[in-house]
Protein backbone atom coordinates (compact mmCIF):
# COMPACT_ATOMS: atom_id res chain seq x y z
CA UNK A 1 0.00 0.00 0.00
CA UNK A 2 1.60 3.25 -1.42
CA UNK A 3 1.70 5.73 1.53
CA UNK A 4 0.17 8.93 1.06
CA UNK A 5 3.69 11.64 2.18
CA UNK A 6 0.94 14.93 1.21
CA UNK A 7 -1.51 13.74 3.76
CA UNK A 8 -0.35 15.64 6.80
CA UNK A 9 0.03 18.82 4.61
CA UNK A 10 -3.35 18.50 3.28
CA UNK A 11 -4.66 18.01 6.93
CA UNK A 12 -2.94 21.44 8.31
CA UNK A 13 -4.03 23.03 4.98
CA UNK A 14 -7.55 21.77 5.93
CA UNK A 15 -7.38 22.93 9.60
CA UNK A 16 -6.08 26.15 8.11
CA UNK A 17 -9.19 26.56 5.83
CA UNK A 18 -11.15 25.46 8.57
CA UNK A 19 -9.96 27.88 10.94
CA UNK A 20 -10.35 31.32 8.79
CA UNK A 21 -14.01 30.25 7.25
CA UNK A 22 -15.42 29.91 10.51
CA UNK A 23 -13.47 31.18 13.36
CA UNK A 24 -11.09 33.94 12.08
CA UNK A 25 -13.95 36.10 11.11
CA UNK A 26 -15.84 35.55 14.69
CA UNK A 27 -12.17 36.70 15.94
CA UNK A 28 -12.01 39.80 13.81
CA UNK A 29 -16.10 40.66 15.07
CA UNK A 30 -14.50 40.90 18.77
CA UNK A 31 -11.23 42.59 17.86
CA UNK A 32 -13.25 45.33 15.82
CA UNK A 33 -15.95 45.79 18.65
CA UNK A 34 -14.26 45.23 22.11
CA UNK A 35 -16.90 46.96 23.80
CA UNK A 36 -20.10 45.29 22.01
CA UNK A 37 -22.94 42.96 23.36
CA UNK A 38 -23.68 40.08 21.15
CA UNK A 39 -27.57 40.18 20.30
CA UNK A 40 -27.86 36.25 18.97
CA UNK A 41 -30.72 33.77 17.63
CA UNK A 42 -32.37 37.11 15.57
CA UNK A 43 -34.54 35.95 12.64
CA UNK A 44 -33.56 35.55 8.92
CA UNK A 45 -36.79 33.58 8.87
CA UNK A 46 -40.62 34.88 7.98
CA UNK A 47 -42.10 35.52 10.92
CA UNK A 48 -42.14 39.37 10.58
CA UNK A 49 -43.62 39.25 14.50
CA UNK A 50 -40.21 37.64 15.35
CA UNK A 51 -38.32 40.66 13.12
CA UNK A 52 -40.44 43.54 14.45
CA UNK A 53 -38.71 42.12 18.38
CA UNK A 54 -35.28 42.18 17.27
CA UNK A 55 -36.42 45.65 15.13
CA UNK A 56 -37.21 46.86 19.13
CA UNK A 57 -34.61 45.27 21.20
CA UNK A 58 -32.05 46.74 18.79
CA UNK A 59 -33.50 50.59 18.42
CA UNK A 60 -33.17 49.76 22.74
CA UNK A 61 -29.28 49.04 22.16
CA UNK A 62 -28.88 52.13 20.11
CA UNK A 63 -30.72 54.22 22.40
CA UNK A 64 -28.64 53.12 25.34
CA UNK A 65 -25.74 53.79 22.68
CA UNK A 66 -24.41 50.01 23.43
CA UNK A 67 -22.34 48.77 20.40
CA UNK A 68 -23.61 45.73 19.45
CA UNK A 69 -23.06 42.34 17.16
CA UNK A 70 -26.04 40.53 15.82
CA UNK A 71 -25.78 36.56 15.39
CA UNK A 72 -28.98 35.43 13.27
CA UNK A 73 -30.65 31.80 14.69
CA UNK A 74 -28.81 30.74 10.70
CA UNK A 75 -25.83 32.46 12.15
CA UNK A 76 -26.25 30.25 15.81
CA UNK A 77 -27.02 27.11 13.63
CA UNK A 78 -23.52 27.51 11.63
CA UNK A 79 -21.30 28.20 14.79
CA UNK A 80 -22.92 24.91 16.63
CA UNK A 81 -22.15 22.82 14.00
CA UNK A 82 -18.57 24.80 13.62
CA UNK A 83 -18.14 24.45 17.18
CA UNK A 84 -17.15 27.78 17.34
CA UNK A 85 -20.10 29.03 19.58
CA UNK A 86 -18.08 29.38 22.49
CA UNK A 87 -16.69 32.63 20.60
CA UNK A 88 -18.80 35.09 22.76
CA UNK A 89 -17.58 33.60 26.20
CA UNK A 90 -17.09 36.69 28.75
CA UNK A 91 -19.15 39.08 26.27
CA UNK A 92 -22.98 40.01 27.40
CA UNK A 93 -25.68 38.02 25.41
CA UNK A 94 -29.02 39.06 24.30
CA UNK A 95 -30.52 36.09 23.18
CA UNK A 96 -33.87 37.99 21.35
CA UNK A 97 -37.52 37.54 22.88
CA UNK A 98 -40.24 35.77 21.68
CA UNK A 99 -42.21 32.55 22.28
CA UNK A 100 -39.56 29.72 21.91
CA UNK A 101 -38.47 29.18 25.79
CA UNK A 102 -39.19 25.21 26.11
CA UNK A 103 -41.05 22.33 23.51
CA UNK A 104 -43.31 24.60 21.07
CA UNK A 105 -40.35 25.14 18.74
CA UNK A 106 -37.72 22.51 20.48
CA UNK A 107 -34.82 23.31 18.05
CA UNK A 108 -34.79 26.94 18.97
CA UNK A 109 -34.56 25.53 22.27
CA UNK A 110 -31.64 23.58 22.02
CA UNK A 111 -29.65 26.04 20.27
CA UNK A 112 -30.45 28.58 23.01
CA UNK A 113 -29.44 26.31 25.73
CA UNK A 114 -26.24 24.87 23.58
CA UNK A 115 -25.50 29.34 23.92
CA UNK A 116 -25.44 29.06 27.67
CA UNK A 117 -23.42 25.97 27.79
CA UNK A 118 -21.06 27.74 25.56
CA UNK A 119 -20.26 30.54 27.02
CA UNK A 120 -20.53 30.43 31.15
CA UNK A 121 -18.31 33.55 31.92
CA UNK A 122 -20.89 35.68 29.96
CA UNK A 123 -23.63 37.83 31.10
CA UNK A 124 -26.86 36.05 29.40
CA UNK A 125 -29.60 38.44 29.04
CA UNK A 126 -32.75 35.82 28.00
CA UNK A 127 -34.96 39.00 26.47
CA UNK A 128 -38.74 39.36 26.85
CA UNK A 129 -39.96 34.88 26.59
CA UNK A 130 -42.75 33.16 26.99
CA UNK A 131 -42.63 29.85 28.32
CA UNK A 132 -44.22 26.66 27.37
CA UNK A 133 -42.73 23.24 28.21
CA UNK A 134 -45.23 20.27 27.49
CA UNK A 135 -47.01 18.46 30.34
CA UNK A 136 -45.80 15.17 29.09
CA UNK A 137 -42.78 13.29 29.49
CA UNK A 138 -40.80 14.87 26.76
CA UNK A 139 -42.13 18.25 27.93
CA UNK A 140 -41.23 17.39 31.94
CA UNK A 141 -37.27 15.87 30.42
CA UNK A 142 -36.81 19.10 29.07
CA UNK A 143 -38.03 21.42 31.70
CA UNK A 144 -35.29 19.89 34.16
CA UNK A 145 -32.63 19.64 31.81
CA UNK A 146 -33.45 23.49 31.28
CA UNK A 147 -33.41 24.09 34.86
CA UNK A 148 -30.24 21.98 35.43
CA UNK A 149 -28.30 24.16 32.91
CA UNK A 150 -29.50 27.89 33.33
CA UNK A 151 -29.23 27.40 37.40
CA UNK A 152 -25.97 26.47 37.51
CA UNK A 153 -25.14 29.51 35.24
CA UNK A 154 -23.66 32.38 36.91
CA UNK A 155 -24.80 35.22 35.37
CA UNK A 156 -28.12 34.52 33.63
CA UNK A 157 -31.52 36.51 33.74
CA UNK A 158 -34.61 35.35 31.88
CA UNK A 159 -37.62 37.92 31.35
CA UNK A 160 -40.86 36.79 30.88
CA UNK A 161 -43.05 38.80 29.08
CA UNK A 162 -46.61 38.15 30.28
CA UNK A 163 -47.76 37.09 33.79
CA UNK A 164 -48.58 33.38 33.23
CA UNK A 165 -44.93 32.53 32.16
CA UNK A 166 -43.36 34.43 34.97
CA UNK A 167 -45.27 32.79 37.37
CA UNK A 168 -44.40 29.32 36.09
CA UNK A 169 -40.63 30.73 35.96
CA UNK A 170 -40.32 31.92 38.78
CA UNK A 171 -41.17 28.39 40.56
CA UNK A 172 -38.51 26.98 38.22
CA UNK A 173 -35.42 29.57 37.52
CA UNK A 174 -33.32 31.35 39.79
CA UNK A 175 -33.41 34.71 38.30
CA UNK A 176 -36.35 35.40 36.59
CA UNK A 177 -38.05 39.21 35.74
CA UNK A 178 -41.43 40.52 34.23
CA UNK A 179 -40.87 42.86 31.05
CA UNK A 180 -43.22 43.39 28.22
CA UNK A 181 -42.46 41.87 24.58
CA UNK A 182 -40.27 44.51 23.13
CA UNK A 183 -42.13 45.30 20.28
CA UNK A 184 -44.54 47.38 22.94
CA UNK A 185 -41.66 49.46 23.83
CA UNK A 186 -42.28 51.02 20.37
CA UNK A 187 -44.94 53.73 18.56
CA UNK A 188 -46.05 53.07 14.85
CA UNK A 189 -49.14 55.47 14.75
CA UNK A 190 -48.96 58.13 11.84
CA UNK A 191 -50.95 60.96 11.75
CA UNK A 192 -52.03 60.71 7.65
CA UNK A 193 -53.11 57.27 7.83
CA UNK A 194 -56.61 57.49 5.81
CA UNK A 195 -58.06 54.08 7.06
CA UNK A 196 -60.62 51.96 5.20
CA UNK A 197 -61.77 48.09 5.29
CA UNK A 198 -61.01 45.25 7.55
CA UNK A 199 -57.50 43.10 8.01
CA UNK A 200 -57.79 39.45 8.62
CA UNK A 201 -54.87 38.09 10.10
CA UNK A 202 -54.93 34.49 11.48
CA UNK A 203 -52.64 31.52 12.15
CA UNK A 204 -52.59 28.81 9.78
CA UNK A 205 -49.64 27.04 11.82
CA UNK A 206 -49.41 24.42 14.73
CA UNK A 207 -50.46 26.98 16.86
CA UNK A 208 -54.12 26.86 15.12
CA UNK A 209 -57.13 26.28 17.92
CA UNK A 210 -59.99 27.80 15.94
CA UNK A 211 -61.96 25.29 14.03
CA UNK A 212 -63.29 25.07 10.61
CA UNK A 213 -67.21 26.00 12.00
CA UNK A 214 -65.82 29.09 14.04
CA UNK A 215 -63.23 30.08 10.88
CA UNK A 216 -67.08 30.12 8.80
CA UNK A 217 -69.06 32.08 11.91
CA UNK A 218 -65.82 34.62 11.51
CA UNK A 219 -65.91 34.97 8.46
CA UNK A 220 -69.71 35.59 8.24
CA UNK A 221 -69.73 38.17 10.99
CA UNK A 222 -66.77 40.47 8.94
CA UNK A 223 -68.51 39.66 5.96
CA UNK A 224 -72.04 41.69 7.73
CA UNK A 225 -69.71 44.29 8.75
CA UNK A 226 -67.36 45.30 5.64
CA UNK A 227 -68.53 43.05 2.59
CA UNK A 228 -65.86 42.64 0.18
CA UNK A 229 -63.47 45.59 2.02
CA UNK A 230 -61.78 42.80 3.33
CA UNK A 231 -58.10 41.37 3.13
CA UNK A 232 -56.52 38.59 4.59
CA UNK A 233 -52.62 39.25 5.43
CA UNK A 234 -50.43 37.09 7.01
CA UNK A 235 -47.62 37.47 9.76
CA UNK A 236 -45.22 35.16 7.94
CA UNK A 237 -43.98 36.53 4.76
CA UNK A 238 -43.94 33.49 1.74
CA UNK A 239 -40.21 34.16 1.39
CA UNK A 240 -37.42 34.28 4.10
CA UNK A 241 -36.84 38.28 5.30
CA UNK A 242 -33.13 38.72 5.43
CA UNK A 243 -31.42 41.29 8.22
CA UNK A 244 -31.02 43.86 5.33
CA UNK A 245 -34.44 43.78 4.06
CA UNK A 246 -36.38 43.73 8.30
CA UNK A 247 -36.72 47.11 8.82
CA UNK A 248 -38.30 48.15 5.18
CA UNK A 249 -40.40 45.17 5.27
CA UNK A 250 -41.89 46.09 8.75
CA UNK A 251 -42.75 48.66 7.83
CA UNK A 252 -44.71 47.52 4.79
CA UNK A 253 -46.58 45.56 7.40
CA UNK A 254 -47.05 48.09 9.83
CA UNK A 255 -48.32 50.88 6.69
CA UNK A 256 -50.83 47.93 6.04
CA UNK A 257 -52.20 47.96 9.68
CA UNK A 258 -52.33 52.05 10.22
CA UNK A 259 -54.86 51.71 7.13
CA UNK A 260 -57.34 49.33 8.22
CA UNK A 261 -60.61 50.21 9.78
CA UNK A 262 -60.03 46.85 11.87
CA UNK A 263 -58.11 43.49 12.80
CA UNK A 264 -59.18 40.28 13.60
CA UNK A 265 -56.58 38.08 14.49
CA UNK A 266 -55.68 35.28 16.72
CA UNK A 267 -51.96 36.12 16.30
CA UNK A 268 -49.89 37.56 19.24
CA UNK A 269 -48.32 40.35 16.80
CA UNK A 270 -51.37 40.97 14.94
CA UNK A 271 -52.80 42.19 18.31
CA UNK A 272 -49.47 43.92 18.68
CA UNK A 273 -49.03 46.04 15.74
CA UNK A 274 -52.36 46.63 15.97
CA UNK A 275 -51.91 48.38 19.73
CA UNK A 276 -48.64 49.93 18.44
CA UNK A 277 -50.05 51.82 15.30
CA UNK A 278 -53.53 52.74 17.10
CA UNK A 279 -55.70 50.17 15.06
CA UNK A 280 -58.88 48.82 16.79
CA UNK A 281 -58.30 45.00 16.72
CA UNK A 282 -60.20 42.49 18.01
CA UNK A 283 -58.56 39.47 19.66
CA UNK A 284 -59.32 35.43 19.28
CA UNK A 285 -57.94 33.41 21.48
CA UNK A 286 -55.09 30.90 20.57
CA UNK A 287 -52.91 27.86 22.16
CA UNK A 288 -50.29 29.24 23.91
CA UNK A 289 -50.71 31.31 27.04
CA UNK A 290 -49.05 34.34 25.03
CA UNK A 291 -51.77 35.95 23.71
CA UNK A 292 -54.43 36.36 26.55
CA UNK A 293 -50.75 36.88 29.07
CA UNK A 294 -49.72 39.91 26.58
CA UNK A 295 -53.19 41.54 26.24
CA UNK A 296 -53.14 42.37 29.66
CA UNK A 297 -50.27 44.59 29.22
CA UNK A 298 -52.90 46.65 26.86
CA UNK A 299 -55.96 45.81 28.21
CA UNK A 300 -56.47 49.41 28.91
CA UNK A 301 -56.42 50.37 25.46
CA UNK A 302 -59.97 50.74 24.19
CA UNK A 303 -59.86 49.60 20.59
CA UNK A 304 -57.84 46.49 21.47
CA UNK A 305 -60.67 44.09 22.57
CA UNK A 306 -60.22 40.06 23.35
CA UNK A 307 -63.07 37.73 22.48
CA UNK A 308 -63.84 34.09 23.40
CA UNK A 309 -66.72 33.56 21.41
CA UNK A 310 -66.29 34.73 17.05
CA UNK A 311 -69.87 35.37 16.71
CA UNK A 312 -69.41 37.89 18.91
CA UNK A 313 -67.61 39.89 16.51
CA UNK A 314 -69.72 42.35 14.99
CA UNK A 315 -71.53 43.47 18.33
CA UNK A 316 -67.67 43.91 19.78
CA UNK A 317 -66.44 46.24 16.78
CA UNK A 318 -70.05 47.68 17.12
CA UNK A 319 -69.85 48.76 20.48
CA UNK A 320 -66.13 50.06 19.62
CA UNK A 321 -65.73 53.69 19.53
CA UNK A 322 -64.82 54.97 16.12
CA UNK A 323 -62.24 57.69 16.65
CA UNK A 324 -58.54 57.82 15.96
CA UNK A 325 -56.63 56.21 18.62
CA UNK A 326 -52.93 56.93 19.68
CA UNK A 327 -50.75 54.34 21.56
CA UNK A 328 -50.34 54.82 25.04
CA UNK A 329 -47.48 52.83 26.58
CA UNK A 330 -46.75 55.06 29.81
CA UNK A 331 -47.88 52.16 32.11
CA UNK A 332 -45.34 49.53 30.48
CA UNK A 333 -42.07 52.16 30.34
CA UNK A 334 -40.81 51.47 33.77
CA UNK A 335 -41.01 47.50 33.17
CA UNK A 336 -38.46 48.49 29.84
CA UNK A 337 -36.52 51.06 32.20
CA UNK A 338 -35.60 48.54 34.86
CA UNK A 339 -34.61 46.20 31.69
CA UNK A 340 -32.32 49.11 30.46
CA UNK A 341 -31.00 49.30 33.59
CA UNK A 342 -29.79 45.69 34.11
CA UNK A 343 -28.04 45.94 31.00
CA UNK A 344 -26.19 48.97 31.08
CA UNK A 345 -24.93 47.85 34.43
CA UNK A 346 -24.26 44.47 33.07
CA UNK A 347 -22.10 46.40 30.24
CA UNK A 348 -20.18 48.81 33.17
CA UNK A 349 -19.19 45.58 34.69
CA UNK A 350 -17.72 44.13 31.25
């Protein structure tokens, strides 16, 4: 058998390539921002409810003038599989807000967790979550392999962002806070919004409760109030929404909201950019504990109404005042002033 004398070449030229495609560049990202948090597991995906939170916590960064690197979820994925994740150990980590703390999307999950395995001299920053961890087996394995991991971390605060998650968190983590979902913290009325017609904006995912006899009674009850002024419009965009293209694609969604007459939607951010641009919305119920644990936050908000029962619809809007509403956020600002505060102190001590 011939022996192969370029072998051991070839390896260090391999290990060479290796290292400057996936770890020189995460190198060069700390040496050109020594002072920067790392904001990590931001979308590249569709879910413009998902962009429209990193959109928020990173006008926050700016306003607090923290310099800051953003690692997308696809960004994450690569640096697992590199096994360069441990890149960002003894740099504060945002991991973004949303609804994927536990089993609902489990691969989110893991990736978040395989963050704070990676990195325990960080600060981790877990920003506004909701919580939902299956009550079955698989659900109950992962809670305490969750708990396991973020209590033995040193330096690691989760915020839940509606009462019914905090609660359960609080039985469960060590260090656990109550802040709104970010995309609260932020005002998208316009004064020359003509509006006209009504939005319908419903889930079509796993996260679907309503059935096919309450989607017809919904349907009926819009139909009485707006005929064919109607227009369905989704949260999740058919293609993927790069970094680039978030903030002028938000705001093609948010332009559509400030012009409707009304939502209907059974979608945690359909409620929100409703509240956020001053559009009355009414509110279905869905799966997760999000939706009914975030409308509290707004509950106060006239033209943002929650319903049980669709053919109740049309009395609700009805009964609605028809004025132009402004978004009123006073009563949430010091929940997102105590989370300023954390970080910046967590940055002083960096």
């Amino acid at each position: 058998m011939t022996k192969d004398l370029l072998y051991p070449l070839r390896a260090i030229h391999g290990k060479v390539y290796e290292w400057r495609s996936n770890r020189l560049p995460l190198v060069i990202d700390r040496l050109k921002n020594p002072h920067a948090v790392y904001l990590v597991m931001t979308p590249e995906h569709r879910n413009l409810g998902d962009h429209a939170i990193a959109q928020a916590e990173i006008r926050m960064l700016k306003e607090l003038n923290i310099p800051y690197i953003e690692y997308s979820d696809k960004k994450i994925r690569s640096m697992v599989y590199n096994k360069t994740i441990n890149n960002m150990n003894g740099r504060v980590i945002l991991i973004t807000g949303g609804g994927n703390f536990g089993t609902l999307w489990p691969g989110i999950d893991l990736m978040m967790q395989e963050i704070v395995k990676s990195n325990p001299d960080s600060t981790v920053f877990f920003m506004p979550n909701t919580l939902y961890f299956s009550d079955d087996d698989n659900g109950r394995q992962a809670l305490s392999k969750a708990k396991e991991l973020y209590n033995s971390h040193r330096s690691l605060t989760i915020y839940a962002r509606e009462a019914i998650s905090y609660e359960s968190m609080k039985s469960q983590f060590r260090n656990v806070k109550l802040v709104p979902d970010m995309v609260l913290s932020m005002n998208q009325c316009k004064d020359d919004a003509t509006r006209s017609g009504c939005i319908v904006c419903l889930r079509s995912d796993h996260e679907r409760t309503r059935s096919e006899e309450q989607e017809s009674i919904l349907r009926e009850q819009i139909s009485e109030l707006f005929g064919e002024n109607t227009a369905d419009l989704d949260m999740v965009r058919e293609n993927a929404v790069s970094i680039a293209e978030r903030n002028a694609v938000l705001e093609e969604q948010y332009n559509a909201f400030r012009h409707a007459e009304l939502v209907v939607t059974d979608r945690l951010h359909g409620m929100i950019f409703s509240a956020i641009t001053g559009t009355p919305c009414i509110v279905i119920n869905s799966k997760s504990p999000k939706v009914r644990g975030c409308y509290e936050w707004i509950r106060h908000l006239d033209y943002i109404q929650f319903c049980d029962d669709v053919s109740r619809i049309k009395d609700i809007y009805e009964k609605m005042e028809k004025e132009k509403y402004e978004y009123d956020n006073n009563r949430l600002r010091p929940f997102y002033d105590s989370l300023k505060k954390d970080l910046l102190q967590a940055v002083r001590r960096k």
